[in-house]
N, C-alpha and C. Protein backbone atom coordinates (compact mmCIF):
# COMPACT_ATOMS: atom_id res chain seq x y z
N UNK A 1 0.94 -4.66 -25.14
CA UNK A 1 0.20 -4.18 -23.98
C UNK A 1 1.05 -3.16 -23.23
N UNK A 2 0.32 -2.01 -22.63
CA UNK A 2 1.16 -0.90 -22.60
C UNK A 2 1.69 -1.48 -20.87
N UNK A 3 3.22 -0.95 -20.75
CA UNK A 3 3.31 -1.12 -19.17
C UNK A 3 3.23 -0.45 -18.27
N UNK A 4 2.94 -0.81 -17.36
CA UNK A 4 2.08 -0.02 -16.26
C UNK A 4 3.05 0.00 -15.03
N UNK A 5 4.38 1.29 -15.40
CA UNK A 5 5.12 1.05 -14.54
C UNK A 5 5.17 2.82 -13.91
N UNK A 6 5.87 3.39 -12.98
CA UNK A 6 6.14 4.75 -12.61
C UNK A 6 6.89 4.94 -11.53
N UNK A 7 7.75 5.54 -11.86
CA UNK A 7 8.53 6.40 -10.67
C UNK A 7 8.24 7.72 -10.19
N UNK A 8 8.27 8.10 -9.02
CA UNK A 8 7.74 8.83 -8.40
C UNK A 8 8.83 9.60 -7.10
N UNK A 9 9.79 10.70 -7.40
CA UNK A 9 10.40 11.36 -6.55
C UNK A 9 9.77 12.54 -5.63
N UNK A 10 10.07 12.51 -4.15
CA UNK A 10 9.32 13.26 -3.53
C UNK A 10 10.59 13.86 -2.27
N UNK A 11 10.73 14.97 -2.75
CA UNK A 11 12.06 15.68 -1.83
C UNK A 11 11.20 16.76 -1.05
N UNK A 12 11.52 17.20 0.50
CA UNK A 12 11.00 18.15 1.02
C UNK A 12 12.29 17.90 2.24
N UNK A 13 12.01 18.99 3.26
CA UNK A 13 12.80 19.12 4.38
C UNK A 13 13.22 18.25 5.35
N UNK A 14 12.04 17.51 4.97
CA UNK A 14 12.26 16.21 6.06
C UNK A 14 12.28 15.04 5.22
N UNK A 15 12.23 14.73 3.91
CA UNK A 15 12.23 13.34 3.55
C UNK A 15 12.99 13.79 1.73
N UNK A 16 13.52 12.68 1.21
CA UNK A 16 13.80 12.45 -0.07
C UNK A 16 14.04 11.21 -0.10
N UNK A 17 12.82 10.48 -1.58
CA UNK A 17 12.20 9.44 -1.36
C UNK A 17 12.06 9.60 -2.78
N UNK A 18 11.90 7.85 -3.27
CA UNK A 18 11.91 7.72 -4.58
C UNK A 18 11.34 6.34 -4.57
N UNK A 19 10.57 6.32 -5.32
CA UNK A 19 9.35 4.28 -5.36
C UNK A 19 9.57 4.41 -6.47
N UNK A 20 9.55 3.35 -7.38
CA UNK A 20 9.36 3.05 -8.29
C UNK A 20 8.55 1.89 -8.25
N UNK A 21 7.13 1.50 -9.34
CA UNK A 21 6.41 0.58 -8.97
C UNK A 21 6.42 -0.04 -10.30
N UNK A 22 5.89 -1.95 -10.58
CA UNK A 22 5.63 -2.24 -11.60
C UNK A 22 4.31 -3.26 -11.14
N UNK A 23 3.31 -2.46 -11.65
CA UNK A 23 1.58 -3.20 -11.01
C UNK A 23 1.96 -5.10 -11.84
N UNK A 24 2.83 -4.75 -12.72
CA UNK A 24 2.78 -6.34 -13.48
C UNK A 24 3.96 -7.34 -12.88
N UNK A 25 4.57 -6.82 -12.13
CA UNK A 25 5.71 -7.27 -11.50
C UNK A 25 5.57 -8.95 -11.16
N UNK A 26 6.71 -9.61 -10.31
CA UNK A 26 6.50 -10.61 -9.70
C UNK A 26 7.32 -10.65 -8.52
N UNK A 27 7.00 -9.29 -7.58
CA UNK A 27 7.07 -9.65 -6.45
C UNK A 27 8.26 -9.21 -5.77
N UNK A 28 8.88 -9.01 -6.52
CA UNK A 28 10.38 -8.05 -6.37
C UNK A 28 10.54 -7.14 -5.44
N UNK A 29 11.43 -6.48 -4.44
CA UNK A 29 11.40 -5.56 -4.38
C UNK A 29 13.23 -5.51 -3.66
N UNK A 30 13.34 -4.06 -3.77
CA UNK A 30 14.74 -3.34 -3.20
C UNK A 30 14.15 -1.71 -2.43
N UNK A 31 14.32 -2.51 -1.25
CA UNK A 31 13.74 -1.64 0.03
C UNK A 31 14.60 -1.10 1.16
N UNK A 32 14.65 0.26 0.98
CA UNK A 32 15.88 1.09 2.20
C UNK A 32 14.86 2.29 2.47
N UNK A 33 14.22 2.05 3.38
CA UNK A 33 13.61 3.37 3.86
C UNK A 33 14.24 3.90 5.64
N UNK A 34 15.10 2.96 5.72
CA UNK A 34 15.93 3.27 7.13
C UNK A 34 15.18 3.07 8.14
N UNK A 35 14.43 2.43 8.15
CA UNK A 35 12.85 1.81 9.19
C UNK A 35 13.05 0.35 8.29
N UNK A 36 13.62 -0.62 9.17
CA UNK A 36 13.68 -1.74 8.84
C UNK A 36 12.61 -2.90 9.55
N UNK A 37 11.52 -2.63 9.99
CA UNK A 37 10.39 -3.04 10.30
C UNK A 37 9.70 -2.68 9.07
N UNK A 38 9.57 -1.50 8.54
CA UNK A 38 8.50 -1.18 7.48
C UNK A 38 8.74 -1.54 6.51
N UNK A 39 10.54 -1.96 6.16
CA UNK A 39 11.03 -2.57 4.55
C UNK A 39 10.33 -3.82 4.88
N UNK A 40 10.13 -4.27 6.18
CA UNK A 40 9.42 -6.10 6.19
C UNK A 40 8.37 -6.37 6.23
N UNK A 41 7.65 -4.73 5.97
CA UNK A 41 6.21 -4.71 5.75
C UNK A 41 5.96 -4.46 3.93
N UNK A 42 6.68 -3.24 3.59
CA UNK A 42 6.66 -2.89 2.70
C UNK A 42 6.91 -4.53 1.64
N UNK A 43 8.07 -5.20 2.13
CA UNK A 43 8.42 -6.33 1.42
C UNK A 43 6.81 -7.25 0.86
N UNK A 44 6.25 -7.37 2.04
CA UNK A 44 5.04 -8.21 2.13
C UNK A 44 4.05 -7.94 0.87
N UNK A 45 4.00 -6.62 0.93
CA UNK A 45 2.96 -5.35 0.16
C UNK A 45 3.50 -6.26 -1.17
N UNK A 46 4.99 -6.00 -1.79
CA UNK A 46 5.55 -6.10 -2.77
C UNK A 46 5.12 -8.10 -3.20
N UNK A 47 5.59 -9.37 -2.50
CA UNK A 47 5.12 -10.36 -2.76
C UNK A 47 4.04 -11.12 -2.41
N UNK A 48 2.76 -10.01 -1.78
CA UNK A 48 1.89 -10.50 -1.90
C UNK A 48 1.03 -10.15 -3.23
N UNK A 49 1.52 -9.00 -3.53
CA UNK A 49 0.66 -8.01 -3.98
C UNK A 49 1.23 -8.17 -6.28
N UNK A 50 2.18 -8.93 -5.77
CA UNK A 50 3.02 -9.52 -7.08
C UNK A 50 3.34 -7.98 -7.71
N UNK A 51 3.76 -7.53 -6.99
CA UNK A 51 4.02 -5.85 -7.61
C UNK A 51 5.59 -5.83 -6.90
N UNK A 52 6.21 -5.39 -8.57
CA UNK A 52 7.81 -5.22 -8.06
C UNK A 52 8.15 -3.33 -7.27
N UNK A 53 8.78 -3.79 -6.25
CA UNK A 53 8.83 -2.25 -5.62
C UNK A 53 10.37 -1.69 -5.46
N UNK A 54 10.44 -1.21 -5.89
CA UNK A 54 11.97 -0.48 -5.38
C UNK A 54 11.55 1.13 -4.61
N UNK A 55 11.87 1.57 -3.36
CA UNK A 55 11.54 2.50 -2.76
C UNK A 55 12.79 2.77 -1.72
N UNK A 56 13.31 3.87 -1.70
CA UNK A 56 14.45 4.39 -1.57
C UNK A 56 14.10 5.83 -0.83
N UNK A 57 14.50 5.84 0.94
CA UNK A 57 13.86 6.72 1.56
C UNK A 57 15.00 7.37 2.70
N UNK A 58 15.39 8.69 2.77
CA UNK A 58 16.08 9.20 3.98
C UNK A 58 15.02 10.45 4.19
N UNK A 59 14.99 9.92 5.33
CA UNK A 59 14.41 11.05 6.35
C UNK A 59 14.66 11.45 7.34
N UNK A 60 13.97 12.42 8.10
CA UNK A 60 14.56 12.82 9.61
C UNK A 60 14.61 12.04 10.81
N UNK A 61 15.19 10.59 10.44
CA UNK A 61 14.97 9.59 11.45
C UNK A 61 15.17 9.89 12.99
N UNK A 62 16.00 10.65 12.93
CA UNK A 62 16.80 11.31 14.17
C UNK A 62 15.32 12.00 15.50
N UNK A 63 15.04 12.35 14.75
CA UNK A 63 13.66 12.90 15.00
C UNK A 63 12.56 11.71 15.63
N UNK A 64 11.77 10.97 14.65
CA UNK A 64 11.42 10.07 14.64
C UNK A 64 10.87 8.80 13.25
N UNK A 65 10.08 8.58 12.94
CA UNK A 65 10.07 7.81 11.94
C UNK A 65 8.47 8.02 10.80
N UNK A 66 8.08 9.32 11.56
CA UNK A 66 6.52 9.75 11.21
C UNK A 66 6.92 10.13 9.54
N UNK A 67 7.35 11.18 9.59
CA UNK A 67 7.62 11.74 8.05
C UNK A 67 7.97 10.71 7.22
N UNK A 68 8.90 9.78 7.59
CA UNK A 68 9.58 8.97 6.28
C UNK A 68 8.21 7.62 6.13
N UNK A 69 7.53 7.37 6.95
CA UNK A 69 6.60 6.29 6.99
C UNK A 69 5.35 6.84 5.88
N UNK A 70 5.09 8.20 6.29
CA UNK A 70 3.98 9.03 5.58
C UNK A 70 4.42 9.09 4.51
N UNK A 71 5.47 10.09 4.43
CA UNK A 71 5.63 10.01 2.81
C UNK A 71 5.98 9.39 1.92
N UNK A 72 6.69 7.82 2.02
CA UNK A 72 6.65 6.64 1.41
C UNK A 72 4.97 6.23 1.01
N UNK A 73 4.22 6.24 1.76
CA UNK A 73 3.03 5.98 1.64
C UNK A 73 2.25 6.75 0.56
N UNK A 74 2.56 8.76 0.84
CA UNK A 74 2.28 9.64 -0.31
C UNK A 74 2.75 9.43 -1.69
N UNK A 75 4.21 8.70 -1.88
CA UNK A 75 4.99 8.50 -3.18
C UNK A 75 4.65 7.16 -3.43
N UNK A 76 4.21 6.32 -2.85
CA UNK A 76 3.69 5.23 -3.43
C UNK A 76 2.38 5.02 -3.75
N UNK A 77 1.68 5.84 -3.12
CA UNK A 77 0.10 6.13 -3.83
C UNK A 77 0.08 7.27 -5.02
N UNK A 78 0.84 8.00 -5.22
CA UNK A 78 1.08 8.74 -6.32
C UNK A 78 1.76 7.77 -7.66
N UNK A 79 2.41 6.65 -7.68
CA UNK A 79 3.03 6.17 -8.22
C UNK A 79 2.20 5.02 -8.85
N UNK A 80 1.29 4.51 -7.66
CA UNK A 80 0.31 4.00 -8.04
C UNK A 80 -0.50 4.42 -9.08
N UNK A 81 -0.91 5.79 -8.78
CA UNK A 81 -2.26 6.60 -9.76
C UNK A 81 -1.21 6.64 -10.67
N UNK A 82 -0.12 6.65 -11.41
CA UNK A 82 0.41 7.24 -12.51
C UNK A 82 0.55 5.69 -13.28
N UNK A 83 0.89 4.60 -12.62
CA UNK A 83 0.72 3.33 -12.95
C UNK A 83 -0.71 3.16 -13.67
N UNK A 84 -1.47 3.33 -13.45
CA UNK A 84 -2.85 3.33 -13.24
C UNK A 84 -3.67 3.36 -14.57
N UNK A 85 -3.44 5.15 -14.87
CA UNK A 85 -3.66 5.29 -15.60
C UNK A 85 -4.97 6.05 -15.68
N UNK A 86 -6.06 6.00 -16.65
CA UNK A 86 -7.09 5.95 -16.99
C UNK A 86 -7.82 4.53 -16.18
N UNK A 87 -6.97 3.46 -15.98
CA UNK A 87 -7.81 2.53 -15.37
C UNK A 87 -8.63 1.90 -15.95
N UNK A 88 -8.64 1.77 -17.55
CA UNK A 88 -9.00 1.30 -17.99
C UNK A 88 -8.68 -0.08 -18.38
N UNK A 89 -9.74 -0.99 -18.34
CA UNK A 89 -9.25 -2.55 -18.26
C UNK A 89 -9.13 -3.37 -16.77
N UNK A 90 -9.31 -2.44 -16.22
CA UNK A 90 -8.80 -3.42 -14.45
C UNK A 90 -10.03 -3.88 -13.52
N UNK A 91 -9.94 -4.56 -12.87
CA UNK A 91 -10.90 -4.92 -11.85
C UNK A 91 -11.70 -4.11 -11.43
N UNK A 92 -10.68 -3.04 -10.61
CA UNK A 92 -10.82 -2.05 -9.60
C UNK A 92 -11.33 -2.05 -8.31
N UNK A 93 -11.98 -3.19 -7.62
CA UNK A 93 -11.75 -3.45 -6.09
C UNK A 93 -11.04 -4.69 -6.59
N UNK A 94 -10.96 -4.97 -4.75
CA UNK A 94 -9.88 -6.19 -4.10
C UNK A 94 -9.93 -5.96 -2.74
N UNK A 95 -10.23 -7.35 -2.86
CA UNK A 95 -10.32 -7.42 -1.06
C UNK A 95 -9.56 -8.83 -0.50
N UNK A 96 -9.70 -8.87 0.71
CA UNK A 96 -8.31 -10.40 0.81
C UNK A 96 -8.11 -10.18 2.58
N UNK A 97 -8.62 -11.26 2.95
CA UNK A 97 -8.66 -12.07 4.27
C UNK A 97 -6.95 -12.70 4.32
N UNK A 98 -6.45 -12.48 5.24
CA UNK A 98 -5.57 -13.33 5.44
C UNK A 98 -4.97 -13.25 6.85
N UNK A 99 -4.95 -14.53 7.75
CA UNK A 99 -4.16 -15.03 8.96
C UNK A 99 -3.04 -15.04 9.12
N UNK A 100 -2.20 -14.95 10.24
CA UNK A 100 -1.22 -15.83 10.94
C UNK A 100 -1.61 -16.10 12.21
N UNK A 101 -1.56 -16.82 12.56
CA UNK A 101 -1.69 -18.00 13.93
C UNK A 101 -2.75 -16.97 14.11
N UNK A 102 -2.57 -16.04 15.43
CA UNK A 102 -3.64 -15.52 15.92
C UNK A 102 -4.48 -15.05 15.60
N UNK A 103 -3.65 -14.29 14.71
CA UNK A 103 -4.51 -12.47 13.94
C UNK A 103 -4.73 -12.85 12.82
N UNK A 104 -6.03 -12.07 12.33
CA UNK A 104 -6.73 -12.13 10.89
C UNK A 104 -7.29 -11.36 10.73
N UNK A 105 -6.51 -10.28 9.33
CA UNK A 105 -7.01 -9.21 8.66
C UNK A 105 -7.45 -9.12 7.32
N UNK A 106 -8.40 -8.31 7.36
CA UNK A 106 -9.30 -7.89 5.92
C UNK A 106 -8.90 -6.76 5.49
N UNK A 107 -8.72 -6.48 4.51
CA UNK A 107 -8.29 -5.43 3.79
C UNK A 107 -9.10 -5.14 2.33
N UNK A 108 -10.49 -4.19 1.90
CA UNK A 108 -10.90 -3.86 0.83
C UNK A 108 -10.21 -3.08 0.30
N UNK A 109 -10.31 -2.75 -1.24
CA UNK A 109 -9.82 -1.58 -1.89
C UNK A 109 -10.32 -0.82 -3.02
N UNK A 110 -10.81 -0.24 -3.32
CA UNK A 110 -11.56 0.39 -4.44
C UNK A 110 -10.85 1.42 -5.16
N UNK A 111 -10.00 1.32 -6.45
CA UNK A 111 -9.74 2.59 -7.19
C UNK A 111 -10.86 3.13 -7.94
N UNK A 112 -11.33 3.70 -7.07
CA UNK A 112 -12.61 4.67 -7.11
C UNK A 112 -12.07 6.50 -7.78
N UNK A 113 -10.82 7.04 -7.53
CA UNK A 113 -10.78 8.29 -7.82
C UNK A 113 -11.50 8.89 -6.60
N UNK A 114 -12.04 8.46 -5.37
CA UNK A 114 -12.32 8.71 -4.21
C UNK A 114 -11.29 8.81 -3.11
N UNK A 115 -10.32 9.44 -2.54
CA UNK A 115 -9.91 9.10 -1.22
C UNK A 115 -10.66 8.79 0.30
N UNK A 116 -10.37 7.59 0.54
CA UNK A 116 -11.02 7.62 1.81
C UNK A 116 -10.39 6.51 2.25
N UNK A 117 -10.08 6.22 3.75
CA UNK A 117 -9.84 5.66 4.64
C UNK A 117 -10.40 5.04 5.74
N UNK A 118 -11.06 3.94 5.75
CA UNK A 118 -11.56 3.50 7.35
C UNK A 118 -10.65 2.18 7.80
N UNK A 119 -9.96 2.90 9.15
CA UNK A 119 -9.17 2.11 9.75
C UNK A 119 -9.48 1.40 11.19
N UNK A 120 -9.96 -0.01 11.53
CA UNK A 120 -9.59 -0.36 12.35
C UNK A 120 -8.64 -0.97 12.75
N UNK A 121 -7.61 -0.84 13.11
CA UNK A 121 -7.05 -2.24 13.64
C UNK A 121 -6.31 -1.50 15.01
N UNK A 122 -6.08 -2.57 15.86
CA UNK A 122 -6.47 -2.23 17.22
C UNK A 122 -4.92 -2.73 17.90
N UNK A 123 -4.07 -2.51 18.29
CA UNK A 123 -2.68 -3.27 18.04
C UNK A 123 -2.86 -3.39 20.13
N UNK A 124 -1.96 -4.50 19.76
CA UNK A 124 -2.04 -4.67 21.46
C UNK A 124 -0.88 -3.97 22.32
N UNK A 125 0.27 -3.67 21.76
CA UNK A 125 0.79 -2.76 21.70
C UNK A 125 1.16 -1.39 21.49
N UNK A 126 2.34 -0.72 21.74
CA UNK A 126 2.87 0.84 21.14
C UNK A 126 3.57 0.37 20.30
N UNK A 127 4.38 -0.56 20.28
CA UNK A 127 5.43 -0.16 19.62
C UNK A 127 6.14 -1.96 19.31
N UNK A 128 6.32 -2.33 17.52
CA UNK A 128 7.08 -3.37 17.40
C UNK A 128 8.33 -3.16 17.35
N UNK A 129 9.52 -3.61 18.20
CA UNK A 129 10.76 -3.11 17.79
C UNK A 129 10.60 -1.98 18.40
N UNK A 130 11.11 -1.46 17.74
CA UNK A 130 11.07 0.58 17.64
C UNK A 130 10.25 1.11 16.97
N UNK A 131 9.85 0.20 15.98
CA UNK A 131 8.47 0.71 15.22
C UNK A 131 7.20 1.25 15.82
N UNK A 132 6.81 2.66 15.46
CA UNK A 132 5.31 3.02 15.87
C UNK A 132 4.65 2.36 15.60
N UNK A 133 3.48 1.83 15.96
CA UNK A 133 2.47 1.15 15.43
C UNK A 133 1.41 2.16 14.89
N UNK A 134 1.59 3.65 15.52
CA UNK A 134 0.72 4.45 14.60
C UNK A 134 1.29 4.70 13.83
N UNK A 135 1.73 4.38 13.17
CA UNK A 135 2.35 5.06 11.98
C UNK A 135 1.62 4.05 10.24
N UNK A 136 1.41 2.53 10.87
CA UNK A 136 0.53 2.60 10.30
C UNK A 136 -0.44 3.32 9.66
N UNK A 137 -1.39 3.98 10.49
CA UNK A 137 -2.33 4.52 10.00
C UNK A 137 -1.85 5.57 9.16
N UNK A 138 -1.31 6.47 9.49
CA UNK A 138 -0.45 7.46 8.25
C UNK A 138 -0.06 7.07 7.35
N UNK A 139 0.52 5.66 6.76
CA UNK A 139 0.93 5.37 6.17
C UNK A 139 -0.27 4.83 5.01
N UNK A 140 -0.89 4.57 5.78
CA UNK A 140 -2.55 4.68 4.72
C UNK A 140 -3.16 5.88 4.09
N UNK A 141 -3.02 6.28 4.98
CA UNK A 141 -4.01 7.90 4.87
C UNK A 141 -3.12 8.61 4.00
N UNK A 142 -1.88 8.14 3.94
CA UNK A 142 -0.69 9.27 2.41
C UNK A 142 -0.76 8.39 1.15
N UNK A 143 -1.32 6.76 1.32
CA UNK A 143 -1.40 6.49 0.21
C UNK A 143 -2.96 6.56 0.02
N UNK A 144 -4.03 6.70 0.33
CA UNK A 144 -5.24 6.70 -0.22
C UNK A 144 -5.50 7.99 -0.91
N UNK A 145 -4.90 9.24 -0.29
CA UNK A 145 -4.89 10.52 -0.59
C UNK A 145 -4.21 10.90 -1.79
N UNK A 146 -2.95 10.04 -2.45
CA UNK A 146 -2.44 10.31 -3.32
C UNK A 146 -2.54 9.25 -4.70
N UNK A 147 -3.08 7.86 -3.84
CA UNK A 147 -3.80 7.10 -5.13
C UNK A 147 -5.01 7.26 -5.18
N UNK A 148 -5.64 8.42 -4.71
CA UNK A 148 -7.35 8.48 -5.00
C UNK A 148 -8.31 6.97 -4.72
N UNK A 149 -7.43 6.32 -3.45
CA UNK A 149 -8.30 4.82 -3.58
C UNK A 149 -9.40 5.02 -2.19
N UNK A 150 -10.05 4.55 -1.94
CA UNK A 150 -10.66 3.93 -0.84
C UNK A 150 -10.41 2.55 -0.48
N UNK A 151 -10.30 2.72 0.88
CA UNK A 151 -9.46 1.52 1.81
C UNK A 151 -10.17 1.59 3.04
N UNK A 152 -10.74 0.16 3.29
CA UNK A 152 -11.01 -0.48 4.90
C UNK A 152 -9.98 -1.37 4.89
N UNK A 153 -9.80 -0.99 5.74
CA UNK A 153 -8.91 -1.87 7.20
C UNK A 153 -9.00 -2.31 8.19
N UNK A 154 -9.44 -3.37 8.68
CA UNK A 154 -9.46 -4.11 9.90
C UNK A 154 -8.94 -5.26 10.05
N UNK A 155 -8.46 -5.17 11.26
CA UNK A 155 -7.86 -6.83 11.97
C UNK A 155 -8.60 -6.76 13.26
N UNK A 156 -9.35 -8.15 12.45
CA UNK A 156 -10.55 -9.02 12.85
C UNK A 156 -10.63 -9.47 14.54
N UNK A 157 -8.98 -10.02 14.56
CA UNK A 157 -8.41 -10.25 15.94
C UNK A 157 -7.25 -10.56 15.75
N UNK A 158 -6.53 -10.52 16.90
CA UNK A 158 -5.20 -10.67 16.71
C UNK A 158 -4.53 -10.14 18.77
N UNK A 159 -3.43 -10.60 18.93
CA UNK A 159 -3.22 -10.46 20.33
C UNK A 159 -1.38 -10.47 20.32
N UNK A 160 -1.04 -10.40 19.41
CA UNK A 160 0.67 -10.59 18.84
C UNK A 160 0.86 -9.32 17.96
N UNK A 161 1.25 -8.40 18.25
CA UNK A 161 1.64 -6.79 17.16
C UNK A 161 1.92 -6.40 16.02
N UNK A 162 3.19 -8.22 16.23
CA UNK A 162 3.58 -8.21 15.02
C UNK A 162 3.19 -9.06 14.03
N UNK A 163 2.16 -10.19 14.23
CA UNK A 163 1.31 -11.09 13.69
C UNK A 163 0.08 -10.04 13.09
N UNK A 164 -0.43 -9.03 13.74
CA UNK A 164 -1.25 -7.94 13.22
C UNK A 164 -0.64 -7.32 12.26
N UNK A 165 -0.20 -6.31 12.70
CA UNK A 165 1.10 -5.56 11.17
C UNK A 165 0.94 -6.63 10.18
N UNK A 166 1.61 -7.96 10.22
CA UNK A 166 2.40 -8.70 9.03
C UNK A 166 0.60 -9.05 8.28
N UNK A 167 -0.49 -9.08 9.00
CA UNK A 167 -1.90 -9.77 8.40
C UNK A 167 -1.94 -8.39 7.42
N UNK A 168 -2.39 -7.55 8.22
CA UNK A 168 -2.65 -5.78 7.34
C UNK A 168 -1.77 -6.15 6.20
N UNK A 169 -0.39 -5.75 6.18
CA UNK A 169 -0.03 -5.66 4.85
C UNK A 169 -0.08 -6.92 3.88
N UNK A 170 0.16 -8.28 3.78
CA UNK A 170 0.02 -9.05 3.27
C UNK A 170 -1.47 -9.00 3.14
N UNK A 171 -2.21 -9.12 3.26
CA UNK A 171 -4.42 -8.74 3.26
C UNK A 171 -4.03 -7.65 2.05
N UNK A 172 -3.44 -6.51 2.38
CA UNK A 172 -3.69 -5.30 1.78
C UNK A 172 -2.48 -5.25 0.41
N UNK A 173 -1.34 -6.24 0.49
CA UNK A 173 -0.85 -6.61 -1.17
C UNK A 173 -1.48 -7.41 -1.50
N UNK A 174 -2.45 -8.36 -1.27
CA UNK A 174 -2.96 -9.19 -2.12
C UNK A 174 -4.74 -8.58 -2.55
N UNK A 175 -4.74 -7.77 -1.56
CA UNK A 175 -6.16 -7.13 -2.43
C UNK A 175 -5.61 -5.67 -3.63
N UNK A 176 -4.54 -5.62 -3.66
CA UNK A 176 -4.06 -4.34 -4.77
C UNK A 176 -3.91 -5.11 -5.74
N UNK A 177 -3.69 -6.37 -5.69
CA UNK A 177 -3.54 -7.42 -6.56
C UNK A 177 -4.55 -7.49 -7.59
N UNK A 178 -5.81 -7.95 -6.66
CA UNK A 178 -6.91 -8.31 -6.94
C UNK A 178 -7.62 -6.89 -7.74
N UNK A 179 -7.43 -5.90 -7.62
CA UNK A 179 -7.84 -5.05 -7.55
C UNK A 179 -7.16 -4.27 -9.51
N UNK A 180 -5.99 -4.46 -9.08
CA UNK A 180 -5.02 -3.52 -10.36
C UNK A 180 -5.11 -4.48 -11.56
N UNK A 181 -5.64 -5.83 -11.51
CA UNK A 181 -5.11 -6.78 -12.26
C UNK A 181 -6.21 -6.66 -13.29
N UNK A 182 -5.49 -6.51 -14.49
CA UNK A 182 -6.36 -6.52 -15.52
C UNK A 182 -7.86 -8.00 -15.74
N UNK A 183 -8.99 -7.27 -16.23
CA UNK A 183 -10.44 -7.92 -16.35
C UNK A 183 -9.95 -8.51 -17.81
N UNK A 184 -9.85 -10.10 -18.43
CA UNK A 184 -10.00 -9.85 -19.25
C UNK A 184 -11.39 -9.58 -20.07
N UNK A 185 -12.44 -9.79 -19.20
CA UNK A 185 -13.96 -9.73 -20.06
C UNK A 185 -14.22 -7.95 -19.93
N UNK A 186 -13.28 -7.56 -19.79
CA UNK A 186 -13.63 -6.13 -20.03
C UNK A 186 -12.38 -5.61 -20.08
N UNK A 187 -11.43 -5.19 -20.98
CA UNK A 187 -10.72 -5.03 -21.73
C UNK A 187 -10.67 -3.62 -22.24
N UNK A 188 -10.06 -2.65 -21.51
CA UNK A 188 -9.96 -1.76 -22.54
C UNK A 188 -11.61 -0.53 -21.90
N UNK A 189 -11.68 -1.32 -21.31
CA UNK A 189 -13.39 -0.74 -20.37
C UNK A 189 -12.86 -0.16 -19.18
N UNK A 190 -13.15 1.17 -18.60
CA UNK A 190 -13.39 1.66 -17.46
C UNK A 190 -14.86 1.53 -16.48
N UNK A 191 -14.09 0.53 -15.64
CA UNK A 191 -15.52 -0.17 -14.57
C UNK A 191 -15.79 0.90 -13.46
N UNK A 192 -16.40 1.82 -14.07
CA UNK A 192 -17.40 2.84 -14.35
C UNK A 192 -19.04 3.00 -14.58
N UNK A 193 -19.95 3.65 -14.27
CA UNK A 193 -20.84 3.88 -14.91
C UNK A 193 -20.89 5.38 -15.18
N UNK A 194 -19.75 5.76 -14.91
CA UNK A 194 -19.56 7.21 -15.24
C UNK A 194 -18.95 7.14 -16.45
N UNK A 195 -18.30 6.07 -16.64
CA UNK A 195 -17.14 6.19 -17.77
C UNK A 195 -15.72 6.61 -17.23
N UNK A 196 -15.38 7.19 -16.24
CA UNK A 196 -14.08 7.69 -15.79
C UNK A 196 -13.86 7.25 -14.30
N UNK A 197 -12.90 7.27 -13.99
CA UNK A 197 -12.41 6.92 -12.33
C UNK A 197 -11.94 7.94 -12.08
């Protein structure tokens, strides 16, 4: 069975960044993006989502934390689509409810070959830590754009910032899960009626 792994380098003025992904993984990951709120998001992505991640990021932190958040997001949705493939054999949505105490987020996903994004989530805050909380959303919008997926996002409720954040990404690794993981009653099939993604 072929593996469905890819690395993905992405150097520009403000960031040099490198993911490497394995969709068959178990959960692994080795995370330095110098935003140590987002390696504990990114982490989540990685063992919920049973996808091993290694992602390796300097950017213009000095500045702020927009560029290196985005374009982790761009090199890991690119890394994704090269994982991917043809897409033949896989689910292709995934979706996944999941709580902590307060907050409870939904997260759909469709590798459709569509980009698109609908984001709610509503943070009660600016800022976890030092972490933007918008930056979230960028961090979607560079991976839907570069894995060709469509993604809703919402948290349902929630009143804790960081109980929100931690629902989103854990919701949203376990629906990539659901989503990348090979069909076996369709095998070798692109779940399609076009025939292609």
């Amino acid at each position: 069975m072929a593996e469905r792994k890819a690395t993905v380098k992405r150097d520009t003025l403000e960031t040099q960044i490198s993911v490497s992904v394995d969709l068959d993984g178990s959960g692994a990951s080795k995370l330095d993006t110098g935003v140590p709120f987002f390696d504990h998001m990114l982490d989540q992505v990685a063992r919920h989502g049973l996808i091993d991640l290694d992602i390796r990021a300097r950017g213009d932190l000095e500045i702020d934390a927009h560029h290196t958040v985005e374009d982790v997001g761009i090199t890991l949705g690119e890394a994704f689509a090269r994982a991917l493939g043809d897409k033949a054999g896989i689910h292709r949505y995934g979706h996944a409810y999941v709580p902590l105490d307060e907050a409870l987020s939904r997260v759909v996903v469709d590798f459709s070959g569509r980009p698109g994004l609908v984001y709610a989530v509503d943070f009660p805050r600016a800022r976890v830590g030092d972490f933007d909380v918008d930056l979230v959303e960028e961090f979607f919008r560079g991976f839907v754009n570069h894995a060709r997926a469509t993604l809703h996002v919402d948290c349902l409720r929630g009143r804790n910032a960081h109980h929100v954040a931690e629902t989103v990404f854990k919701a949203f690794g376990r629906a990539l899960r659901a989503a990348v993981e090979r069909d076996p009653r369709a095998a070798g099939e692109v779940p399609s009626t076009k025939g292609s993604l």
